[in-house]
C-alpha atoms as a PDB file:
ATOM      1  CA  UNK A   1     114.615 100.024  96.374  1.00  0.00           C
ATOM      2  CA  UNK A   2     113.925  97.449  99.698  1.00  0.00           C
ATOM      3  CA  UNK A   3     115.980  94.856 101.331  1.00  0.00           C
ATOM      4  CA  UNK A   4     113.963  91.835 101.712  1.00  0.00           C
ATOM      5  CA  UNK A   5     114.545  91.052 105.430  1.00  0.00           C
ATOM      6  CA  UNK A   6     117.983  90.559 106.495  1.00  0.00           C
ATOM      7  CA  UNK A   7     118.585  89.475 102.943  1.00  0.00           C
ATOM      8  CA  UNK A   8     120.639  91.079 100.671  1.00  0.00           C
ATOM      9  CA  UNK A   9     118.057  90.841  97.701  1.00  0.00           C
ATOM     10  CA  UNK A  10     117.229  94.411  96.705  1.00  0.00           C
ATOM     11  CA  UNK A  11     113.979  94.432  94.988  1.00  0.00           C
ATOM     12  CA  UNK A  12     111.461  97.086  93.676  1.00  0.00           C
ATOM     13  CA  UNK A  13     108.697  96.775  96.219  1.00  0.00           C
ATOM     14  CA  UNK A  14     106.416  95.261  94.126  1.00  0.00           C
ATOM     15  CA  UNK A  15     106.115  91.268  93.362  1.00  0.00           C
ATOM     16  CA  UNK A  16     104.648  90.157  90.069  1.00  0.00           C
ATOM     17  CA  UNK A  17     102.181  87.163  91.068  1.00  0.00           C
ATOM     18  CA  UNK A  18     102.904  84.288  88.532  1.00  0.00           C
ATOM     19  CA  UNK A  19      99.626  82.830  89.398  1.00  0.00           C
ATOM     20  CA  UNK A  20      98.269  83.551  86.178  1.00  0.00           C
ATOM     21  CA  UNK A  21     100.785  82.566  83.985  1.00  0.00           C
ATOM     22  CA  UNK A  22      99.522  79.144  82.480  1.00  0.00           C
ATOM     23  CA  UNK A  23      96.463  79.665  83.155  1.00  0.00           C
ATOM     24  CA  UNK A  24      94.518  83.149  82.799  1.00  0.00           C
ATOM     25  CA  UNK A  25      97.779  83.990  80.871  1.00  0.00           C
ATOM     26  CA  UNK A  26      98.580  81.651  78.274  1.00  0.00           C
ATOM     27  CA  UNK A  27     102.544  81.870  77.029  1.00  0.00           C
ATOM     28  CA  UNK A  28     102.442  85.069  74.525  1.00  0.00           C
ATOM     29  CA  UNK A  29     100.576  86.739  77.442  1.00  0.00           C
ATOM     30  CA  UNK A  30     102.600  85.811  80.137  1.00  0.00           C
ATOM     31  CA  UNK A  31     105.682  87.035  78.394  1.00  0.00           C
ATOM     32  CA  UNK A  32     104.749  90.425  77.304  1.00  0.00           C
ATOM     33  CA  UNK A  33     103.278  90.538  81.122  1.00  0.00           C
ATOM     34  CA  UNK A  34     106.850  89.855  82.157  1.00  0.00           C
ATOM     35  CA  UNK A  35     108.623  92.076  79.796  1.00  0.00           C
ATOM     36  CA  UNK A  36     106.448  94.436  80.821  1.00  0.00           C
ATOM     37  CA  UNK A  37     106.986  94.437  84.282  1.00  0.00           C
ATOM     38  CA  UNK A  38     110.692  94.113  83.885  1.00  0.00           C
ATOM     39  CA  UNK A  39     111.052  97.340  81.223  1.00  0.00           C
ATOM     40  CA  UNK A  40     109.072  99.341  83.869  1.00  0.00           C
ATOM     41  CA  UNK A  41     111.785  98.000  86.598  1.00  0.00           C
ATOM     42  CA  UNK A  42     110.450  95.179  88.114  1.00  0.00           C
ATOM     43  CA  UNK A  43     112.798  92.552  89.139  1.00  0.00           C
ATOM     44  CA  UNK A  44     110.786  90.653  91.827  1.00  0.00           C
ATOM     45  CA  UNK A  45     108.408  87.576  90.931  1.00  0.00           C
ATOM     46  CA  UNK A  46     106.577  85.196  92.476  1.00  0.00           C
ATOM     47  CA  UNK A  47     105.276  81.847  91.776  1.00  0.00           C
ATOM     48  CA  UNK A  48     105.338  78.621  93.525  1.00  0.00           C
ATOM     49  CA  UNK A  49     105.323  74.712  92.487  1.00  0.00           C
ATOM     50  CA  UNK A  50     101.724  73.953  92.262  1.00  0.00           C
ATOM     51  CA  UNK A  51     100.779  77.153  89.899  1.00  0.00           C
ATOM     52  CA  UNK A  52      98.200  75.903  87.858  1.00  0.00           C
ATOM     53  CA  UNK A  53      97.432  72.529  89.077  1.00  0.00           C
ATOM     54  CA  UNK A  54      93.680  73.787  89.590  1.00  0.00           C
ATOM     55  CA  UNK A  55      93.388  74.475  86.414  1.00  0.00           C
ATOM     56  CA  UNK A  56      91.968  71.486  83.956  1.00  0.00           C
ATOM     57  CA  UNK A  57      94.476  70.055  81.730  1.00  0.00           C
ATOM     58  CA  UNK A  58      97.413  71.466  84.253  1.00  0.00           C
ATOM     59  CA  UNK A  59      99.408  69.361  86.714  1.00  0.00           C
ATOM     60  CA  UNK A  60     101.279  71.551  88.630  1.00  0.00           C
ATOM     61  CA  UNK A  61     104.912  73.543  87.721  1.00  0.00           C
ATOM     62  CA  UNK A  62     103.196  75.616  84.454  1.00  0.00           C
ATOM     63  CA  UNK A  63     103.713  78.842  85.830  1.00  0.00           C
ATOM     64  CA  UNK A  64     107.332  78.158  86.937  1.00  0.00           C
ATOM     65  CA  UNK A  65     107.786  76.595  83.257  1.00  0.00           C
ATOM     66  CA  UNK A  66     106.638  79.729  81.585  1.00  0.00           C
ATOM     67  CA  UNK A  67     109.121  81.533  83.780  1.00  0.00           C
ATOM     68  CA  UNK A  68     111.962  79.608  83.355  1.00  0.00           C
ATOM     69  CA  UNK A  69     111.547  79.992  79.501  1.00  0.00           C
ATOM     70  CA  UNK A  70     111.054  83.819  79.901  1.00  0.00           C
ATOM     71  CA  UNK A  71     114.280  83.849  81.945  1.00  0.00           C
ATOM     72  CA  UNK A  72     116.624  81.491  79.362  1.00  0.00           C
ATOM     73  CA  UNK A  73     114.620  84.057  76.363  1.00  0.00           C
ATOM     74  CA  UNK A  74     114.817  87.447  77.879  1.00  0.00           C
ATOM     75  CA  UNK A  75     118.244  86.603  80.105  1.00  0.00           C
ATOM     76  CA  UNK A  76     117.376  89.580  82.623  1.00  0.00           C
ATOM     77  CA  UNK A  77     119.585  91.048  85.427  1.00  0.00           C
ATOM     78  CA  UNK A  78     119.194  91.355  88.785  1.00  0.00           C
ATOM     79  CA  UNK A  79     115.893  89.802  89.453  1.00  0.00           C
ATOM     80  CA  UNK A  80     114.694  87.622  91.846  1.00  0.00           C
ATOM     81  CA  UNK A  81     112.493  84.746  91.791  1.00  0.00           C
ATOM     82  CA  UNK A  82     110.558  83.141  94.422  1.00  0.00           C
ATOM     83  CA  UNK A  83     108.940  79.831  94.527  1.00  0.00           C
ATOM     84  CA  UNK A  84     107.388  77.885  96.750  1.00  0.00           C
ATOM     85  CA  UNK A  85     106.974  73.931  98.018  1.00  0.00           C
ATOM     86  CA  UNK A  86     103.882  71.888  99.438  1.00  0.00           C
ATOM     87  CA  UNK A  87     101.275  71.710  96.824  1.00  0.00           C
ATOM     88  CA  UNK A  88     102.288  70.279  93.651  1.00  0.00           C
ATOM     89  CA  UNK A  89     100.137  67.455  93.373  1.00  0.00           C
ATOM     90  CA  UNK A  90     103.971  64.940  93.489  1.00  0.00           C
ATOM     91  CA  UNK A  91     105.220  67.015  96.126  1.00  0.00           C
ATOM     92  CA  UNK A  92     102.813  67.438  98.796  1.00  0.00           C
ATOM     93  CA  UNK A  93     103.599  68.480 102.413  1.00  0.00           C
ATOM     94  CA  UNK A  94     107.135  69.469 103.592  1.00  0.00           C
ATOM     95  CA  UNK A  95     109.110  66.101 104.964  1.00  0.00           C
ATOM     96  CA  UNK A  96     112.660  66.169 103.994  1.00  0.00           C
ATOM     97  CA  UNK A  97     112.645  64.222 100.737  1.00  0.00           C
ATOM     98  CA  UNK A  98     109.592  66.415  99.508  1.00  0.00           C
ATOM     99  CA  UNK A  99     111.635  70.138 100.227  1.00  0.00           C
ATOM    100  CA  UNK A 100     114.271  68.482  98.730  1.00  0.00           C
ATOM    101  CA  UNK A 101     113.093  66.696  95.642  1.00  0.00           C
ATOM    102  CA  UNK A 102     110.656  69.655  94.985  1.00  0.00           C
ATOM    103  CA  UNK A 103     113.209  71.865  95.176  1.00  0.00           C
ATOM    104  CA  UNK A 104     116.000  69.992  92.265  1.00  0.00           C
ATOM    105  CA  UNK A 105     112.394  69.840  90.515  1.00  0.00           C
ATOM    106  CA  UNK A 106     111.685  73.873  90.435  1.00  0.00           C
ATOM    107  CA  UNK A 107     115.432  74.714  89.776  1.00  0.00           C
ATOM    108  CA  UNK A 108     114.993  72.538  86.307  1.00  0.00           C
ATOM    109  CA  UNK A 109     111.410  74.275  85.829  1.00  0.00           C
ATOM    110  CA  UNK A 110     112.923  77.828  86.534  1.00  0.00           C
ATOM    111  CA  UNK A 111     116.065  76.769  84.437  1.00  0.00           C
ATOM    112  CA  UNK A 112     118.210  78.457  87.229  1.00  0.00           C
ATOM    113  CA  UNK A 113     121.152  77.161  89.572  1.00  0.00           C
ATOM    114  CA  UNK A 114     119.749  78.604  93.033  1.00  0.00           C
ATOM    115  CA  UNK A 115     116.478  79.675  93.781  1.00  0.00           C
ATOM    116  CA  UNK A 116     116.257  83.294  95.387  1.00  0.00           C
ATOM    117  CA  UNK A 117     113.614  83.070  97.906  1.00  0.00           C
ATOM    118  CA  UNK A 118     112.067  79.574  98.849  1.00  0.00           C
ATOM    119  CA  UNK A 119     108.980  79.484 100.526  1.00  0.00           C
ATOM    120  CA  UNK A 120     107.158  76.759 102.797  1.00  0.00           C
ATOM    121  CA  UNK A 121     103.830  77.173 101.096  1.00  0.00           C
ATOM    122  CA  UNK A 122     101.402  75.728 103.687  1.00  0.00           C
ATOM    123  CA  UNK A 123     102.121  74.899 107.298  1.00  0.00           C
ATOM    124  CA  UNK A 124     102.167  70.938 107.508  1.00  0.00           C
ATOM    125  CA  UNK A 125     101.278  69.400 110.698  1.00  0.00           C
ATOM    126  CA  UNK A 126     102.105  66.012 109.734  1.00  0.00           C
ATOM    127  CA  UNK A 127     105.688  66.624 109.217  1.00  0.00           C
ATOM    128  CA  UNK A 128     107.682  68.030 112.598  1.00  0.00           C
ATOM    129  CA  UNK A 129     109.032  71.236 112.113  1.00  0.00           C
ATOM    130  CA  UNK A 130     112.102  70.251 112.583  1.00  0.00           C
ATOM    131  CA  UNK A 131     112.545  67.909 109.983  1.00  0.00           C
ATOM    132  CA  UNK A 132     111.221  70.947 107.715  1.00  0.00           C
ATOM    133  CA  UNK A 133     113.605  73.316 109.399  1.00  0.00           C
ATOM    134  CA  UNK A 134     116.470  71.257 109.066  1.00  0.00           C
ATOM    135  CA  UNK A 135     115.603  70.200 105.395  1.00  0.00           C
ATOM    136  CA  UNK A 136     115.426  74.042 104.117  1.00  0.00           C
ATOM    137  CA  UNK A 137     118.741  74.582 105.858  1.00  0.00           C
ATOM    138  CA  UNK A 138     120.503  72.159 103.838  1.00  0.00           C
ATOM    139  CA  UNK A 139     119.048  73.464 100.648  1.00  0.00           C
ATOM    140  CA  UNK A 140     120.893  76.658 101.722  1.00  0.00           C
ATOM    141  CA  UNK A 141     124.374  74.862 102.722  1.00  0.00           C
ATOM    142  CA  UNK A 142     124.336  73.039  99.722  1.00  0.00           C
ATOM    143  CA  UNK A 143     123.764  75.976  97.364  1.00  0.00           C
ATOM    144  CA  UNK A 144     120.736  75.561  95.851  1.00  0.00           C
ATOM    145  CA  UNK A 145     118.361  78.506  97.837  1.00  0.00           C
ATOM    146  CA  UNK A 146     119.812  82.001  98.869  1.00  0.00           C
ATOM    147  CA  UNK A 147     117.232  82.402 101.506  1.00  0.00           C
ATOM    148  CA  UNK A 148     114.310  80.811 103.576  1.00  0.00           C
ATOM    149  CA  UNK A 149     110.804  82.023 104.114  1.00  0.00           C
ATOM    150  CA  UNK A 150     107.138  81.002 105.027  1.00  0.00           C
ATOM    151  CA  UNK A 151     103.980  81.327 103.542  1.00  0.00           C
ATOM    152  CA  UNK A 152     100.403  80.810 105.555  1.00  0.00           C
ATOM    153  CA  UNK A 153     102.008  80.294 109.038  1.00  0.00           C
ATOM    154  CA  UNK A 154     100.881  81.535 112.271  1.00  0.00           C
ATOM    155  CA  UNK A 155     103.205  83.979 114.281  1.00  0.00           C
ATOM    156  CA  UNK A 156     103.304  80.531 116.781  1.00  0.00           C
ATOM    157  CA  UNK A 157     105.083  78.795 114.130  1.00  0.00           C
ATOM    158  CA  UNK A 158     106.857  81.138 113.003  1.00  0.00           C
ATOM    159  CA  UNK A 159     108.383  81.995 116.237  1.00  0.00           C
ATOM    160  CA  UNK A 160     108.623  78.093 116.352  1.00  0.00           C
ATOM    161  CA  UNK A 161     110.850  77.487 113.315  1.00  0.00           C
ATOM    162  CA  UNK A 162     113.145  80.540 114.464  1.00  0.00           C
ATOM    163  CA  UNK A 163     113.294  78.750 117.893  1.00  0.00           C
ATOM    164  CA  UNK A 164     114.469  75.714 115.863  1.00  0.00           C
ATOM    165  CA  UNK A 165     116.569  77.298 113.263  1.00  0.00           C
ATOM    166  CA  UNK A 166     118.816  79.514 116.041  1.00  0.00           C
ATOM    167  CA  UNK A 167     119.180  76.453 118.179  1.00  0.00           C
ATOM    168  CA  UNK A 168     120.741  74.250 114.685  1.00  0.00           C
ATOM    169  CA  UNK A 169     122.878  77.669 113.470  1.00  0.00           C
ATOM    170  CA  UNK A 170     120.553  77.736 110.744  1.00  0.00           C
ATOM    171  CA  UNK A 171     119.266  80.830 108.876  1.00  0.00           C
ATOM    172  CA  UNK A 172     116.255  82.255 109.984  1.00  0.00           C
ATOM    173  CA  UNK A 173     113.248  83.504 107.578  1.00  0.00           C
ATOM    174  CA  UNK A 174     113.588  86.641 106.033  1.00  0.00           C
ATOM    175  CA  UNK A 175     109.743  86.423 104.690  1.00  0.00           C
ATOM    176  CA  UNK A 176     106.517  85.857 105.515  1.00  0.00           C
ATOM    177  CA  UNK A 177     103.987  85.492 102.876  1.00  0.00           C
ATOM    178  CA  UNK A 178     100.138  86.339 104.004  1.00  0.00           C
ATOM    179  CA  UNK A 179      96.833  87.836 103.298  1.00  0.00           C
ATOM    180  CA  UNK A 180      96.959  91.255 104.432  1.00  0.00           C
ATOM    181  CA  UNK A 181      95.312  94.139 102.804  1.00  0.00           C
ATOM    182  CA  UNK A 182      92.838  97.383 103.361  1.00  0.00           C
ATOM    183  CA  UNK A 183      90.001  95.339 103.290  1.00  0.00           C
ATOM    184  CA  UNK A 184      91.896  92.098 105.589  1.00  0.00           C
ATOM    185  CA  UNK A 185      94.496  93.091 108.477  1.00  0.00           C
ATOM    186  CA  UNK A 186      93.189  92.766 112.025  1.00  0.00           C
ATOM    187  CA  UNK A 187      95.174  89.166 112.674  1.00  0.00           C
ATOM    188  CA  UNK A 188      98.354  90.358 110.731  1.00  0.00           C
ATOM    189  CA  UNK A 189      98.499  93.541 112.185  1.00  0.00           C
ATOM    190  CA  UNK A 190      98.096  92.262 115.857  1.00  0.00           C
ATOM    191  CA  UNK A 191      99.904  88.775 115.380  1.00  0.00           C
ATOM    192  CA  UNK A 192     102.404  88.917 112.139  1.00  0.00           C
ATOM    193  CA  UNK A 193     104.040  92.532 112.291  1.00  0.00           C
ATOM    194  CA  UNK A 194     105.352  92.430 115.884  1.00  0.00           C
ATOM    195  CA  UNK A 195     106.728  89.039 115.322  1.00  0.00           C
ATOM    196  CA  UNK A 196     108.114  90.105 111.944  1.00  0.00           C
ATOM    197  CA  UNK A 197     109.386  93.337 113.519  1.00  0.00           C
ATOM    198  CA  UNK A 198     111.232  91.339 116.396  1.00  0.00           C
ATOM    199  CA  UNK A 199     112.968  89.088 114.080  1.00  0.00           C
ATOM    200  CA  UNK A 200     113.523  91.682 111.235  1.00  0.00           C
ATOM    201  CA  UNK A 201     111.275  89.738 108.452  1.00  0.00           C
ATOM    202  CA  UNK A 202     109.424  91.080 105.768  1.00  0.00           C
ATOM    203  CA  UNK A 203     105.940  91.053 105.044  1.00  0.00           C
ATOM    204  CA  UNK A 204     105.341  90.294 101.128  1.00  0.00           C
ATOM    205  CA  UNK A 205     101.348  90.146 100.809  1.00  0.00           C
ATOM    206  CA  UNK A 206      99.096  87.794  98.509  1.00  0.00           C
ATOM    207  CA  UNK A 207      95.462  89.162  97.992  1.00  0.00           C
ATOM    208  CA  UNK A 208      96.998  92.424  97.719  1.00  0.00           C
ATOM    209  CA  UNK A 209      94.148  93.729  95.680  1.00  0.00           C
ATOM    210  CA  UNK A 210      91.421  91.108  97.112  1.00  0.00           C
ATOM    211  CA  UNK A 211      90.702  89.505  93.552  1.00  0.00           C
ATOM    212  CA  UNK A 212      90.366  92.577  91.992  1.00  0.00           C
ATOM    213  CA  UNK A 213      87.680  94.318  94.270  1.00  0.00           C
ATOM    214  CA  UNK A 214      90.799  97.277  95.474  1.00  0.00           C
ATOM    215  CA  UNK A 215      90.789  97.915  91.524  1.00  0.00           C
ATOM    216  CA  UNK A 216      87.516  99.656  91.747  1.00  0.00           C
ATOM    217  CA  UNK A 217      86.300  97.258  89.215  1.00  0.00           C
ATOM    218  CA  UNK A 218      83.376  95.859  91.364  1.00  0.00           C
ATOM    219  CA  UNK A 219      81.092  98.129  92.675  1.00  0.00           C
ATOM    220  CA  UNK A 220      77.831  96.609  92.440  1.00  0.00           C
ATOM    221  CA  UNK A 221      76.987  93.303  94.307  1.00  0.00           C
ATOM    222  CA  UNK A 222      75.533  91.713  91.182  1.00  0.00           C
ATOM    223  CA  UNK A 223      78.123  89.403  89.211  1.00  0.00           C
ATOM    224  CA  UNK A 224      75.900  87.128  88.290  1.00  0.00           C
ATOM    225  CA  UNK A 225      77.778  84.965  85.205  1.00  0.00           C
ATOM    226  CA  UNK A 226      81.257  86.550  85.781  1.00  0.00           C
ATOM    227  CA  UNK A 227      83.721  84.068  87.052  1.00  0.00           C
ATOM    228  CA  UNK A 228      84.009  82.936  90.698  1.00  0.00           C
ATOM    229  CA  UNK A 229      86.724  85.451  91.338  1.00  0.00           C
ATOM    230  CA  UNK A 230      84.417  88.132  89.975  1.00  0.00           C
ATOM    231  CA  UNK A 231      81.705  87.673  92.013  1.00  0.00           C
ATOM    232  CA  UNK A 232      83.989  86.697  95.202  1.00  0.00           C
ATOM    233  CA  UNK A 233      85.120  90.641  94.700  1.00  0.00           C
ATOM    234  CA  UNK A 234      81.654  92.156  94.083  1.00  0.00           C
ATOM    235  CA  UNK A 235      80.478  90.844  97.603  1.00  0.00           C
ATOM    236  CA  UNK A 236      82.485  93.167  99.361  1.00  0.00           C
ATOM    237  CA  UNK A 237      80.286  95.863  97.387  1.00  0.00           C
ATOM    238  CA  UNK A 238      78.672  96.916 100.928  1.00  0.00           C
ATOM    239  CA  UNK A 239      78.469 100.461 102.344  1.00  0.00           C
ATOM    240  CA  UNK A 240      81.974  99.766 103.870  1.00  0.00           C
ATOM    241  CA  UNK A 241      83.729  98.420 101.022  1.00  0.00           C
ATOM    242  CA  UNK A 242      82.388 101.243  99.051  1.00  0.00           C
ATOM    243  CA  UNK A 243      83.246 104.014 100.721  1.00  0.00           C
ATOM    244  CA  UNK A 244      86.742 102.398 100.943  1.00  0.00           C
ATOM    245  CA  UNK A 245      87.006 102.413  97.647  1.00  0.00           C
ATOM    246  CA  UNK A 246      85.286 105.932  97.534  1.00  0.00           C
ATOM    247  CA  UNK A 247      88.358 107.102  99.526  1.00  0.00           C
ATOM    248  CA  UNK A 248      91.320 105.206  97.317  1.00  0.00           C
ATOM    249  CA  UNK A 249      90.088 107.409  94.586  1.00  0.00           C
ATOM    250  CA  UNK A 250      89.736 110.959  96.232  1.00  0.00           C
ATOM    251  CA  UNK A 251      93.246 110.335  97.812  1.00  0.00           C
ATOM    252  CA  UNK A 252      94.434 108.594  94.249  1.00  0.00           C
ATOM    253  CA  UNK A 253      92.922 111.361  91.933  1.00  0.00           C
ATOM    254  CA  UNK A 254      95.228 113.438  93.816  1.00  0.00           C
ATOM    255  CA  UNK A 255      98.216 112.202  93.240  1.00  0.00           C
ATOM    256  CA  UNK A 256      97.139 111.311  89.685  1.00  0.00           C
ATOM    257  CA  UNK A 257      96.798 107.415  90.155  1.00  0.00           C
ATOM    258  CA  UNK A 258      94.451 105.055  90.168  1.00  0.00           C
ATOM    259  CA  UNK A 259      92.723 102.930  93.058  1.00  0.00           C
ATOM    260  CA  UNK A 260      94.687 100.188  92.457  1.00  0.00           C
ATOM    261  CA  UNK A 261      98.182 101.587  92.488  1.00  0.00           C
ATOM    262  CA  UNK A 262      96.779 103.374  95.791  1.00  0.00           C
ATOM    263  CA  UNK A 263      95.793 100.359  97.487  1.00  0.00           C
ATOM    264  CA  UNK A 264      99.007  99.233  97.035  1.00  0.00           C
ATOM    265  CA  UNK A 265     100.755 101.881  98.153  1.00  0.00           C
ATOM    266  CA  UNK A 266      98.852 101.952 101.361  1.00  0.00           C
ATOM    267  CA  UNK A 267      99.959  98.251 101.620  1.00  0.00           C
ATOM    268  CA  UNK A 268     103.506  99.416 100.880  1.00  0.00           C
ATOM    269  CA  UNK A 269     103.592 101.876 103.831  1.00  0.00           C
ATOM    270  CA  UNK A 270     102.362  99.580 106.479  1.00  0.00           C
ATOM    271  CA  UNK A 271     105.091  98.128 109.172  1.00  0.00           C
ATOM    272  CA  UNK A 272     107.424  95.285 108.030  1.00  0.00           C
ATOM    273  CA  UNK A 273     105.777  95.297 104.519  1.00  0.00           C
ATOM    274  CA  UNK A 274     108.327  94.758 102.011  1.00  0.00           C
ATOM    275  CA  UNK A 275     106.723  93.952  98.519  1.00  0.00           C
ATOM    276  CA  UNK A 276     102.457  93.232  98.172  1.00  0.00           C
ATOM    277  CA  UNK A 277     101.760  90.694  94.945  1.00  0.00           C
ATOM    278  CA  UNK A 278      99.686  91.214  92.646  1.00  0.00           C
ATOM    279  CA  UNK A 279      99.327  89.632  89.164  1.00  0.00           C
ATOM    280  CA  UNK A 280      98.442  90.964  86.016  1.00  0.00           C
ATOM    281  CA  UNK A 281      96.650  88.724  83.138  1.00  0.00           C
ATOM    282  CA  UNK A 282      96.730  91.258  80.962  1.00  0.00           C
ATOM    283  CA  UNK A 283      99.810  93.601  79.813  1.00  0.00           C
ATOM    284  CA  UNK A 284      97.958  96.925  80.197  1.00  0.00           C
ATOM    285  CA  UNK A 285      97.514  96.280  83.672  1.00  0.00           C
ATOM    286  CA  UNK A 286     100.939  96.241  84.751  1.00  0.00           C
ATOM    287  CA  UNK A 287     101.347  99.791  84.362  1.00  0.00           C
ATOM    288  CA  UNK A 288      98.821 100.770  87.445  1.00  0.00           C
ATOM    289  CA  UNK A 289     100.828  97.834  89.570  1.00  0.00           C
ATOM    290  CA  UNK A 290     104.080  99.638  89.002  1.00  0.00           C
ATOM    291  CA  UNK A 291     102.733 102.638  89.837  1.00  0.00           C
ATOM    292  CA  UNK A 292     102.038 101.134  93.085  1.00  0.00           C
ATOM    293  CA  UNK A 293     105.368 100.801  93.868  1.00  0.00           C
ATOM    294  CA  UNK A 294     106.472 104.430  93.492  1.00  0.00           C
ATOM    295  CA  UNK A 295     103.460 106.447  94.873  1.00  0.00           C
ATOM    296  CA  UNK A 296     104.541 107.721  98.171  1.00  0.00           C
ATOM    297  CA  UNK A 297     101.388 108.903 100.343  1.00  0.00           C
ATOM    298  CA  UNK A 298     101.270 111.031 103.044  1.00  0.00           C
ATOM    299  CA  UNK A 299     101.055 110.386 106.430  1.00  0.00           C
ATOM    300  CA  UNK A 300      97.548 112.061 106.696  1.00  0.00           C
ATOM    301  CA  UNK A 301      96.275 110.124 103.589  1.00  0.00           C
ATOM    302  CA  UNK A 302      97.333 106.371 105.134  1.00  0.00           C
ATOM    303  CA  UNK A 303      95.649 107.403 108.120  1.00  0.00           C
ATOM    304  CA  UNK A 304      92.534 108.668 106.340  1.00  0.00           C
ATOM    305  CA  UNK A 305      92.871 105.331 104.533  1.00  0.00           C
ATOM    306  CA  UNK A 306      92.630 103.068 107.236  1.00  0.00           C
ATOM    307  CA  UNK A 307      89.985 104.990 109.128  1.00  0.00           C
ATOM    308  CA  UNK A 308      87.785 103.811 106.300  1.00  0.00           C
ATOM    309  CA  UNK A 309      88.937 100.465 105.834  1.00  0.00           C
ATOM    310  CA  UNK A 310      88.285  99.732 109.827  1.00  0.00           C
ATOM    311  CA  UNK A 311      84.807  99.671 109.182  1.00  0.00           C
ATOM    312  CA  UNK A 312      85.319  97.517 105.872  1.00  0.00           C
ATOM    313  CA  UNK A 313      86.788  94.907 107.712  1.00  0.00           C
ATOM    314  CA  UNK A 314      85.877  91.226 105.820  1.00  0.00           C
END
């Protein structure tokens, strides 16, 4: 098991993304997704406000919805939920009455009395950071989040807000949500992880499989008529993202697992990382994610790995 951060939430280090649910995954999906990922011993899920406002007929909260009635159904123990504020189409940006009003709005969504892990979804340069700091510290004093973190935020900021958050006696961020993976780490490896090592944060990654493409699932360049997140993956089908994925499954096939749950172990044994996301629309695709969380590499195979993924840099 991993700490988040300084945190005392104890998690499997894997995060089930709840972008799906609600929208790729409609309710009898999303449920045996979840049930799933919780009878193979995940406990740690992520969604955030605005899940699926993007998608037509959606306005924003479905995924947390979907959740929440999974949670009041299912009743599980010991898992953690994280959600995030800033782009629900009512409660846009991160002032003090937003964090606030978004945050009484997720707890009924989630059909919980404290939300685990409360992100800042998107850095808002309209607000100061104080007033942001300052408003996710109350939500802590007054019980309704266990713990702060930030999503999209450059190690500036971050190192910003903790400036802020020491000075008021406020608690610092114990994650740091951000695109990081084999095929995408040259600013989070030079910027993020030192700050996140300083201040003893975790790295939880989005994109953790790039849409798909660390699956193995696209290698040719032609998805002409798949969706847009099809044929965002099968553009990284060059010579470099190839022979990336050439190299996941020589070092996968032999440990017995597939690209995907290699990918994500990689991701797993990099500095600071805590927990990568990744999201499953489909329940027989949970089983490779959880494998991810339990394959254990060598030293000698992570550095093979990112050899090749320094030329596959996108």
């Amino acid at each position: 098991m991993t700490l988040i951060g300084r945190s005392d939430l104890d998690i499997l280090p894997l995060s089930l993304g709840g972008n799906v649910f609600g929208w790729t995954a409609d309710r009898d999906t999303s449920f045996a997704v979840l049930d799933a990922f919780h009878a193979g011993g995940g406990d740690f899920i992520d969604t955030a406000d605005g899940y699926s406002a993007w998608a037509p007929g959606n306005s924003g909260g479905e995924s947390e919805t979907l959740i929440g009635e999974w949670l009041a159904s299912r009743k599980p123990e010991n898992v953690v939920v994280a959600t995030k504020v800033s782009t629900h189409p009512d409660f846009r940006g991160l002032s003090a009455r937003t964090v606030r009003t978004a945050a009484e709005a997720s707890l009924r969504r989630l059909g919980v009395d404290r939300i685990d892990l409360y992100y800042a979804h998107f850095d808002d340069a309209e607000t100061p950071l104080e007033e942001t700091v300052a408003a996710f510290a109350d939500l802590v004093t007054d019980g309704l989040v266990r713990y702060v973190a930030v999503s999209n935020y450059s190690a500036a900021r971050i190192r910003e807000w903790i400036s802020l958050a020491e000075a008021a006696g406020a608690d610092l961020p114990v994650a740091v949500q951000t695109h990081y993976n084999l095929m995408h780490r040259t600013e989070v490896e030079a910027d993020l992880v030192p700050v996140a090592e300083q201040y003893g944060i975790s790295l939880v990654p989005y994109y953790a499989l790039v849409s798909g493409f660390l699956t193995g699932k696209y290698r040719t360049t032609d998805a002409t008529g798949d969706s847009p997140r099809a044929e965002g993956a099968a553009k990284l089908a060059t010579p470099a993202g190839l022979a990336l994925i050439d190299a996941l499954e020589e070092v996968g096939d032999a440990h017995g697992a597939s690209i995907a749950a290699t990918s994500l172990a990689w991701l797993r044994a990099q500095p600071a990382v805590a927990a990568p996301i990744a999201s499953a629309s489909k329940v027989e695709q949970v089983a490779d994610l959880l494998a991810g969380a339990r394959l254990e590499l060598s030293g000698d195979e992570i550095a093979h790995l990112t050899r090749v993924s320094d030329a596959a840099q996108a």
